[in-house]
N, C-alpha and C. Protein backbone atom coordinates (compact mmCIF):
# COMPACT_ATOMS: atom_id res chain seq x y z
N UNK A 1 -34.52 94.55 81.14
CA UNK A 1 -34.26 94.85 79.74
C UNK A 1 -35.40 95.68 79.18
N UNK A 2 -35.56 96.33 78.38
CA UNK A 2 -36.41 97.30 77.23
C UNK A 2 -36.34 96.95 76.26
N UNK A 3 -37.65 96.52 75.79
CA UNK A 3 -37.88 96.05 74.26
C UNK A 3 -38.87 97.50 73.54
N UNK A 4 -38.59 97.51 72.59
CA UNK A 4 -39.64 98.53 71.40
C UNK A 4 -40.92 97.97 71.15
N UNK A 5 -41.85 98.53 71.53
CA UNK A 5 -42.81 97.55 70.83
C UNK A 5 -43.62 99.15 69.94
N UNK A 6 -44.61 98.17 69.01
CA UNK A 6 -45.83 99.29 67.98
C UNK A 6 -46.54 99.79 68.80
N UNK A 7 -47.05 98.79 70.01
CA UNK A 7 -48.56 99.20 70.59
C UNK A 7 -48.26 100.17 71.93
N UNK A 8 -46.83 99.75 72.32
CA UNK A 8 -46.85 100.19 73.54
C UNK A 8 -45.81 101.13 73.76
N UNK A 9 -44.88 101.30 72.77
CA UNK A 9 -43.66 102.10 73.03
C UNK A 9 -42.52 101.38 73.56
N UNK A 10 -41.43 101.78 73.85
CA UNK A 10 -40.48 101.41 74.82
C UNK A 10 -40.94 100.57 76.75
N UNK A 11 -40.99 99.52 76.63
CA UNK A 11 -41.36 98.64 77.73
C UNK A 11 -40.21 98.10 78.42
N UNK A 12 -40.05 98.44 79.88
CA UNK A 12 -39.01 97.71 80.24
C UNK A 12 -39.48 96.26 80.96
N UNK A 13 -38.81 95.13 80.46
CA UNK A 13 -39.28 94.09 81.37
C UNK A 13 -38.26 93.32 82.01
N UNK A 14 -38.63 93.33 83.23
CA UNK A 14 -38.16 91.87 84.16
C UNK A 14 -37.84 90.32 83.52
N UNK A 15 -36.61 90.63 83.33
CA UNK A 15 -36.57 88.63 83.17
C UNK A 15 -37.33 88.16 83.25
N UNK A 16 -37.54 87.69 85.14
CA UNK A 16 -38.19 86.95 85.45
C UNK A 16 -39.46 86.64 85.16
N UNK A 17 -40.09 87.82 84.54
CA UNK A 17 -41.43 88.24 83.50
C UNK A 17 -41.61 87.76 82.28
N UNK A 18 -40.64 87.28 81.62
CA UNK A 18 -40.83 86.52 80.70
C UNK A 18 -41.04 85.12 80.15
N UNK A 19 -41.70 84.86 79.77
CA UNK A 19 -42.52 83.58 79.26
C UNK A 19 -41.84 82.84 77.97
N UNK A 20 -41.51 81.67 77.87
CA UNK A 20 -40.62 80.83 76.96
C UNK A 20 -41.66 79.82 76.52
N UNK A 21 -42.01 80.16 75.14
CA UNK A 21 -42.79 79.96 74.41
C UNK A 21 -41.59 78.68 73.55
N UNK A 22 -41.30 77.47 73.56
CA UNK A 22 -39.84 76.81 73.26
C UNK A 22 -40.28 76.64 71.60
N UNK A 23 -41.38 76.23 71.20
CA UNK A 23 -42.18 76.38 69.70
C UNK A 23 -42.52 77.48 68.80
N UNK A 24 -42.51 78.66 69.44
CA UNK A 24 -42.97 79.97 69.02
C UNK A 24 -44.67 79.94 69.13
N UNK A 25 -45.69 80.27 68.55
CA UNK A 25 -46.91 80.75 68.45
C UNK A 25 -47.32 80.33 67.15
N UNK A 26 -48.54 79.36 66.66
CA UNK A 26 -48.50 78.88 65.60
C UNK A 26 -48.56 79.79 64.66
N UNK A 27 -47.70 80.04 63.56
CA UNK A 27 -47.42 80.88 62.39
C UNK A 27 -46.72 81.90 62.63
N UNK A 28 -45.77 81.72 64.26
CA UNK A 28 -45.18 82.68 65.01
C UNK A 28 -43.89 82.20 65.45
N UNK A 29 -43.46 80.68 64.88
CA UNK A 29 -42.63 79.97 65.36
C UNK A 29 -41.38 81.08 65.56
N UNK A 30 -41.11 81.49 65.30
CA UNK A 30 -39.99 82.50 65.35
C UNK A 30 -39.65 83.41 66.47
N UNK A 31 -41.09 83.57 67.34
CA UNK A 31 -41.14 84.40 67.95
C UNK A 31 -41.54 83.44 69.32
N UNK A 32 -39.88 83.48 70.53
CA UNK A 32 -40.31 82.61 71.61
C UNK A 32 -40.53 83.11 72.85
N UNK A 33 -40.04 84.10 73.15
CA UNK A 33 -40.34 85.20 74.42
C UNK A 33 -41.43 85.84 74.20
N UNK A 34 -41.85 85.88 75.29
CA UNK A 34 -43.33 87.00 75.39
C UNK A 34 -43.23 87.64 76.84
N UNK A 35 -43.89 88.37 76.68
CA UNK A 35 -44.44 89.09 78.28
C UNK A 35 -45.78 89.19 78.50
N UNK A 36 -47.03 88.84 79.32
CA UNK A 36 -47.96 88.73 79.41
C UNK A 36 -48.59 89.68 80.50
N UNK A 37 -49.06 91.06 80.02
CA UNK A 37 -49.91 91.94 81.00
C UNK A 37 -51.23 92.52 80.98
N UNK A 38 -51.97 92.68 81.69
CA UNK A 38 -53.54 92.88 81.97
C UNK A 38 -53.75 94.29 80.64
N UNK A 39 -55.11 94.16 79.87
CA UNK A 39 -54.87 95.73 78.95
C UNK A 39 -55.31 96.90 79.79
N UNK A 40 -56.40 96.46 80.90
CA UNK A 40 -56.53 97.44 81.62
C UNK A 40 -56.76 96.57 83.02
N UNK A 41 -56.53 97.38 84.26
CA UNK A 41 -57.21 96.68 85.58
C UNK A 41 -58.39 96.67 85.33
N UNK A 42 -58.53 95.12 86.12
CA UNK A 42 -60.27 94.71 85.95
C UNK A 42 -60.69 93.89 84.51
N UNK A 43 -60.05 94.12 83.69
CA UNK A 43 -60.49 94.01 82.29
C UNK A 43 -60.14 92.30 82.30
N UNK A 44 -61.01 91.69 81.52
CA UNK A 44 -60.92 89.78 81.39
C UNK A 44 -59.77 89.96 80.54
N UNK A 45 -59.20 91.38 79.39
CA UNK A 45 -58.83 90.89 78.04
C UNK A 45 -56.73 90.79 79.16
N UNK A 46 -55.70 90.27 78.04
CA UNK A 46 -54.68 90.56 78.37
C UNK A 46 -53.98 91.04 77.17
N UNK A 47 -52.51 91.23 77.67
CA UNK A 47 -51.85 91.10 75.94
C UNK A 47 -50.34 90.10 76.10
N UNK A 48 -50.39 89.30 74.99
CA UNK A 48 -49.44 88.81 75.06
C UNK A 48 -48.29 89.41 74.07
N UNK A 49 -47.31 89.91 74.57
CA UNK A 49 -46.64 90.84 73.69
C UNK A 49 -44.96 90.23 73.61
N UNK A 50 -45.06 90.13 72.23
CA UNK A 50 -43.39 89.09 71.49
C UNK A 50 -42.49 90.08 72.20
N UNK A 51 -40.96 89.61 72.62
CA UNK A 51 -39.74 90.27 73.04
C UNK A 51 -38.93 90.29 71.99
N UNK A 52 -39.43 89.23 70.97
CA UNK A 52 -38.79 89.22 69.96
C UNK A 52 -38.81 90.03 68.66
N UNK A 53 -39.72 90.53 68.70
CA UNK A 53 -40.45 91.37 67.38
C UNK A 53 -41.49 92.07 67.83
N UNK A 54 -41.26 93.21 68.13
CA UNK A 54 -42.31 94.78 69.44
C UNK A 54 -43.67 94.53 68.31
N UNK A 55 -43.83 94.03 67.14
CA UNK A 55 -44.94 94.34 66.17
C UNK A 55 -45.84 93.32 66.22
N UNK A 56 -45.13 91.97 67.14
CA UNK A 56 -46.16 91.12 67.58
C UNK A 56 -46.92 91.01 68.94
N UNK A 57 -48.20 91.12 68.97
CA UNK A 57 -48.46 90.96 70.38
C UNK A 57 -50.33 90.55 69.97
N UNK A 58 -50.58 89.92 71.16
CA UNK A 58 -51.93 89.20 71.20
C UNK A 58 -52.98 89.71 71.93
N UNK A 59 -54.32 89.44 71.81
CA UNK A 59 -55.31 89.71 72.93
C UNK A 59 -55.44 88.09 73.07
N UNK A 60 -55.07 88.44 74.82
CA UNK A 60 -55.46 86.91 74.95
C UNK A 60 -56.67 86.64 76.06
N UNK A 61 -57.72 85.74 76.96
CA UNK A 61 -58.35 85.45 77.93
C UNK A 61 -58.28 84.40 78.18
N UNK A 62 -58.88 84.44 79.24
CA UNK A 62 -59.36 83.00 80.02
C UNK A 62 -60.69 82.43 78.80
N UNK A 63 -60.49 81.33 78.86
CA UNK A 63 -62.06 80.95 77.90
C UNK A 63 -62.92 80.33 78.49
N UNK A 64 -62.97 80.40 80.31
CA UNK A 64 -63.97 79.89 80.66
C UNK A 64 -64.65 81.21 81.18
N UNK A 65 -63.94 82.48 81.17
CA UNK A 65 -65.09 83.55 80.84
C UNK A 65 -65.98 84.04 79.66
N UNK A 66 -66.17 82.72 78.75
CA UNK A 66 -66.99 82.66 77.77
C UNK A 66 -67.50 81.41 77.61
N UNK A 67 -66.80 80.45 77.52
CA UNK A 67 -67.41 79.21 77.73
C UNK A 67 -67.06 78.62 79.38
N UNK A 68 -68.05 78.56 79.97
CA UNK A 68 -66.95 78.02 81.75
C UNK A 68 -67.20 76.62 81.39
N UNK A 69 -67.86 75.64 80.62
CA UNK A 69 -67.13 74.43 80.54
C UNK A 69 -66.57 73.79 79.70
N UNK A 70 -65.69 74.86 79.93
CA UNK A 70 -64.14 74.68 78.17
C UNK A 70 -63.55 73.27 79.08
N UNK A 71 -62.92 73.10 78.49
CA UNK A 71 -61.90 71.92 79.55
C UNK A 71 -61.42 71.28 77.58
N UNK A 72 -59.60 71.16 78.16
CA UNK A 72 -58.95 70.68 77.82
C UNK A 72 -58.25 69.14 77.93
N UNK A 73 -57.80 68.37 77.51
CA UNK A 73 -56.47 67.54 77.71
C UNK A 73 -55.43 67.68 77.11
N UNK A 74 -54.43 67.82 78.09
CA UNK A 74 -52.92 68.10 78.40
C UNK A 74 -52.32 67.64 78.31
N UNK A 75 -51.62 67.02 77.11
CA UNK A 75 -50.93 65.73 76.84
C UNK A 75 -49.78 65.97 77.59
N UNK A 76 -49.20 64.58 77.83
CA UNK A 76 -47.66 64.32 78.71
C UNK A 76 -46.45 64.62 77.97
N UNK A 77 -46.61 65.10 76.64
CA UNK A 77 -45.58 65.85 75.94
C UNK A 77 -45.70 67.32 75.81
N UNK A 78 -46.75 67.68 75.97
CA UNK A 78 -46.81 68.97 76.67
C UNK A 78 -46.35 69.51 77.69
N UNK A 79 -47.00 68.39 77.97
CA UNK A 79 -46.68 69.19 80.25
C UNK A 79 -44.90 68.48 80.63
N UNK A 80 -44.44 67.89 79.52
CA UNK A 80 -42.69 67.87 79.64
C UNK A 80 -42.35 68.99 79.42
N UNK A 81 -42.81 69.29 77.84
CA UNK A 81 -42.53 70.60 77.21
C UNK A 81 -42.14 72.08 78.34
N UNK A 82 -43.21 72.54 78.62
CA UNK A 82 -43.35 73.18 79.27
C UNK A 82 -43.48 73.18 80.87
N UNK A 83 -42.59 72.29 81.41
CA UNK A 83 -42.08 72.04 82.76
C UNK A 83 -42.73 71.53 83.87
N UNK A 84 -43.83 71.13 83.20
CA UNK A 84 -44.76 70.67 84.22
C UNK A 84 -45.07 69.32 84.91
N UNK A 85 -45.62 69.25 86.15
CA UNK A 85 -45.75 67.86 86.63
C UNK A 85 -47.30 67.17 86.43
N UNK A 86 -47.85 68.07 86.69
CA UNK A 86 -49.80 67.93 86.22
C UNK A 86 -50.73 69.42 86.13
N UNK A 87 -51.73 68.94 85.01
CA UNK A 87 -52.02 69.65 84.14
C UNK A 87 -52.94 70.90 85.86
N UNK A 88 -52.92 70.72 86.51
CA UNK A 88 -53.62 71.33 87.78
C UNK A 88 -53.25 72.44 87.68
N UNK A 89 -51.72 72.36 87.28
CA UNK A 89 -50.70 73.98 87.85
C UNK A 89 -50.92 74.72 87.05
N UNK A 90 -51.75 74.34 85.93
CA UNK A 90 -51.32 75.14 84.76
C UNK A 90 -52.10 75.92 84.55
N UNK A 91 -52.05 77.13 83.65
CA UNK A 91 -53.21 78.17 83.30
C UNK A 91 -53.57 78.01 81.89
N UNK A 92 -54.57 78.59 81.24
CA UNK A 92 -55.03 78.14 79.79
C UNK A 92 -55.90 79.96 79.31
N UNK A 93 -55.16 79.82 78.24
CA UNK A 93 -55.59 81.17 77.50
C UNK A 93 -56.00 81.20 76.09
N UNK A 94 -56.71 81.73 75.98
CA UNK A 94 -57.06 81.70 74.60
C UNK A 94 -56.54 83.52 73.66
N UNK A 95 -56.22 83.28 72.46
CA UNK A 95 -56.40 83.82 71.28
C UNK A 95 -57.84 84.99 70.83
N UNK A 96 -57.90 85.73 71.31
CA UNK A 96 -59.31 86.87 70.75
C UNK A 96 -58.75 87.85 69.50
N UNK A 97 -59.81 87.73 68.50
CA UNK A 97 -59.60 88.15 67.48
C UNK A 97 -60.87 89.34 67.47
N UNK A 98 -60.25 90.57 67.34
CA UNK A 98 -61.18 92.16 67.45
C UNK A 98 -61.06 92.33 66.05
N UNK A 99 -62.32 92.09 65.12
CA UNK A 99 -61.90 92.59 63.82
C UNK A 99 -62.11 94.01 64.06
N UNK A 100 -61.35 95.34 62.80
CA UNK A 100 -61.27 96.51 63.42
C UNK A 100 -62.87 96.85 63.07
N UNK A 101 -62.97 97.90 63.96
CA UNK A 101 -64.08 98.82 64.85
C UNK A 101 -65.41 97.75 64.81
N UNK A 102 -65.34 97.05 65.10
CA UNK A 102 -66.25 95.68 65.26
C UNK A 102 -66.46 94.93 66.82
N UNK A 103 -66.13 95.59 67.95
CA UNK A 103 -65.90 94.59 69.11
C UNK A 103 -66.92 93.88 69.27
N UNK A 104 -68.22 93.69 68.56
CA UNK A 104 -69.14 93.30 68.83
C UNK A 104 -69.23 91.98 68.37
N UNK A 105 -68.12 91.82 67.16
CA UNK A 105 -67.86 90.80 66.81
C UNK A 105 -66.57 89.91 66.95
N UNK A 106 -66.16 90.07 68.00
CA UNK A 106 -65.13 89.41 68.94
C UNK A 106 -64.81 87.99 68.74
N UNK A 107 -64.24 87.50 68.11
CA UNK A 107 -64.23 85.61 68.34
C UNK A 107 -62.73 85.48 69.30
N UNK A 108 -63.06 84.08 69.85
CA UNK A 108 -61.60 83.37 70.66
C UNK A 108 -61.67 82.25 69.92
N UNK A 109 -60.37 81.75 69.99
CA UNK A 109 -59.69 80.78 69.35
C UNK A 109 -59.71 79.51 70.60
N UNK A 110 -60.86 78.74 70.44
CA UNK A 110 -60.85 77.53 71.54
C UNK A 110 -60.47 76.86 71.26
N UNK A 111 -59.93 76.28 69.70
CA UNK A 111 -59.07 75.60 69.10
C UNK A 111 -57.78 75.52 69.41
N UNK A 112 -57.39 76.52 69.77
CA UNK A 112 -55.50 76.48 69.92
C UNK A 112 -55.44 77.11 71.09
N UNK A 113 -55.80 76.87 72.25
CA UNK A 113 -55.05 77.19 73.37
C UNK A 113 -54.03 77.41 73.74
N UNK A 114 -53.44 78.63 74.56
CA UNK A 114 -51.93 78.59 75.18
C UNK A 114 -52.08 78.10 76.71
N UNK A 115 -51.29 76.92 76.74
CA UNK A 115 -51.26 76.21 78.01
C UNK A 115 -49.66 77.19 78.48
N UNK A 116 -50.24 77.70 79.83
CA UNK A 116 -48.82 78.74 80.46
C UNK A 116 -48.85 77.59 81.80
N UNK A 117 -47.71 77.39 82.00
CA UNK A 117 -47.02 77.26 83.55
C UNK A 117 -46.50 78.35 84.12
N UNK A 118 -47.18 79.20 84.68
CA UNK A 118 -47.21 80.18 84.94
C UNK A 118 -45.72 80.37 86.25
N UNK A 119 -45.36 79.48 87.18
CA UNK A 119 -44.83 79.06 88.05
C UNK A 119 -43.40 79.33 87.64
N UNK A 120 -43.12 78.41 86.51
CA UNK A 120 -41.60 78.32 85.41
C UNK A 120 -41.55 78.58 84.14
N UNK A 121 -42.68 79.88 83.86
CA UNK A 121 -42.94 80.56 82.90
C UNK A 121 -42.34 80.15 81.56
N UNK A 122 -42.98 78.98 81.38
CA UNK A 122 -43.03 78.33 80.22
C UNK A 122 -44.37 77.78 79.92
N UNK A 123 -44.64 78.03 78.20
CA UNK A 123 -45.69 78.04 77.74
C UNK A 123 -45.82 77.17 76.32
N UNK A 124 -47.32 77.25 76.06
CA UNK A 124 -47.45 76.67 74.40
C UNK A 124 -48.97 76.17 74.16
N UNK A 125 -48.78 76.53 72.95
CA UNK A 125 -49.71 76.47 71.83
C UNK A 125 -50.21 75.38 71.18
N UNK A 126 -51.44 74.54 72.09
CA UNK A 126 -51.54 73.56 71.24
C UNK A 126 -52.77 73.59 70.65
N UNK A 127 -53.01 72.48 69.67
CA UNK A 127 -54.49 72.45 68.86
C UNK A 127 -55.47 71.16 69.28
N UNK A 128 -56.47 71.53 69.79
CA UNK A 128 -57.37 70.33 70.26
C UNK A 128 -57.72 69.71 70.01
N UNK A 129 -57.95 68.25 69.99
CA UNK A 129 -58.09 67.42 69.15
C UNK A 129 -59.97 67.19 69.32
N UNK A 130 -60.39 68.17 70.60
CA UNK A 130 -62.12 68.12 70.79
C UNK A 130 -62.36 69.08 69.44
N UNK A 131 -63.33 67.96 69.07
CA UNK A 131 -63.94 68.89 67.61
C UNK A 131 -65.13 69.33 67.63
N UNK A 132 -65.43 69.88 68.90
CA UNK A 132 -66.69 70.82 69.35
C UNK A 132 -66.27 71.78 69.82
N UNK A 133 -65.05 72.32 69.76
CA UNK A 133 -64.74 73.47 69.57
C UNK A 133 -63.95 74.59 68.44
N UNK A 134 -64.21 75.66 68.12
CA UNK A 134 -64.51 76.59 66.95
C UNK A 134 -62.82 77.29 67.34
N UNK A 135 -62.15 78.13 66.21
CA UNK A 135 -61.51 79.12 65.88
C UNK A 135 -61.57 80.32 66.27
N UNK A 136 -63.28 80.38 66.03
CA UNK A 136 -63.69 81.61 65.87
C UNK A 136 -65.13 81.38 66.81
N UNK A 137 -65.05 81.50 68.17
CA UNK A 137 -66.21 80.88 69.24
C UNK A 137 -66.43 82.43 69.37
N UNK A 138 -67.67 83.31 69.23
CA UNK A 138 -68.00 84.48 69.12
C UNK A 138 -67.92 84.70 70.62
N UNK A 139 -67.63 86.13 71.28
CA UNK A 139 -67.05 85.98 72.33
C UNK A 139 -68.44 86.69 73.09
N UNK A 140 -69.32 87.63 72.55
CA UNK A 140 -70.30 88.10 72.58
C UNK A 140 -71.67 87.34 71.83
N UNK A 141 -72.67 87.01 73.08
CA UNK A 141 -73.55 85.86 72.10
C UNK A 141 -75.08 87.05 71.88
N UNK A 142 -75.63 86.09 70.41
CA UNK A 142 -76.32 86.70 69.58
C UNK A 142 -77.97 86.41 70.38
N UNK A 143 -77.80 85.86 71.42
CA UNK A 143 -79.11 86.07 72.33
C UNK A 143 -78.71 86.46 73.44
N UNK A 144 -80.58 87.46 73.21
CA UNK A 144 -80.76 88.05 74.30
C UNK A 144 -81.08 88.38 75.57
C-alpha cells in the first residue's frame, strides 16, 4: 500500500511492515498504524511514521544509547496487549524531541516508552511508574 506523508512524500509500505499501535500514541490515540524506519544508515535516530495521518511521525531511539541502565517493567497487561509472552522479546524506544535548529538540545522521553514486539508487530506506549526518570532526559550531556 502507499500512504502520503509531509516528511517523506508518497511511501509505499509492506503490510507486513506495519506496527499496531491497539491504543494509538499518547495524545495520538487516533492514530494506530505506524511504520518504523532508520532516518539514515548507521544513524541511532529512527522515525516512527502514522499510516494513518502522513503529518504524524516521530524521532524515536533506543534509550540505552543514552542512558544504558534504563530498564523498565513490563506489566502483564501490556505484554497481553501487545502479544507477548515475556518482556525478553521485546524492544523499547523512546520519544526524541529536536527543538527547531537546536540539536544540541535534544531531550528523550524516558517517561513514556514504546514497548514494540517487534516479532507480531504490535506495540505501545506506556508511562513509568520509576520516578527517576525525566520527559525531557537531555540526550546530549552538559559535561565535558
Amino acid at each position: 500500500m502507499e500512504i502520503k506523508t509531509t516528511r517523506f512524500g508518497n511511501i509505499t509500505v509492506q503490510d507486513e511492515k506495519v506496527i499496531c499501535f491497539p491504543k494509538g500514541i499518547l495524545g495520538f490515540s487516533q492514530n494506530k498504524r505506524f511504520i518504523l524506519f532508520p532516518h539514515t544508515e548507521g544513524s541511532p535516530f529512527y522515525w516512527l511514521q502514522s499510516m494513518d495521518d502522513g503529518s504524524v511521525a516521530f524521532v524515536v531511539m533506543n534509550p540505552q544509547l543514552v542512558k544504558p541502565d534504563y530498564k523498565i517493567t513490563v506489566e502483564e497487561s501490556v505484554l497481553s496487549e501487545i502479544k507477548a509472552e515475556e518482556s525478553s522479546e521485546l524492544d523499547v524506544l523512546c520519544i526524541v524531541t529536536i527543538p527547531h535548529n537546536q540539536p544540541d538540545k535534544m531531550t528523550i522521553n524516558l517517561l513514556g516508552p514504546i514497548i514494540l514486539n517487534a516479532d507480531k508487530r504490535y506495540a505501545m506506549q506506556v508511562v513509568c511508574p520509576e520516578e527517576n526518570y525525566s520527559h525531557r532526559h537531555p540526550i546530549i550531556s552538559d559535561k565535558g
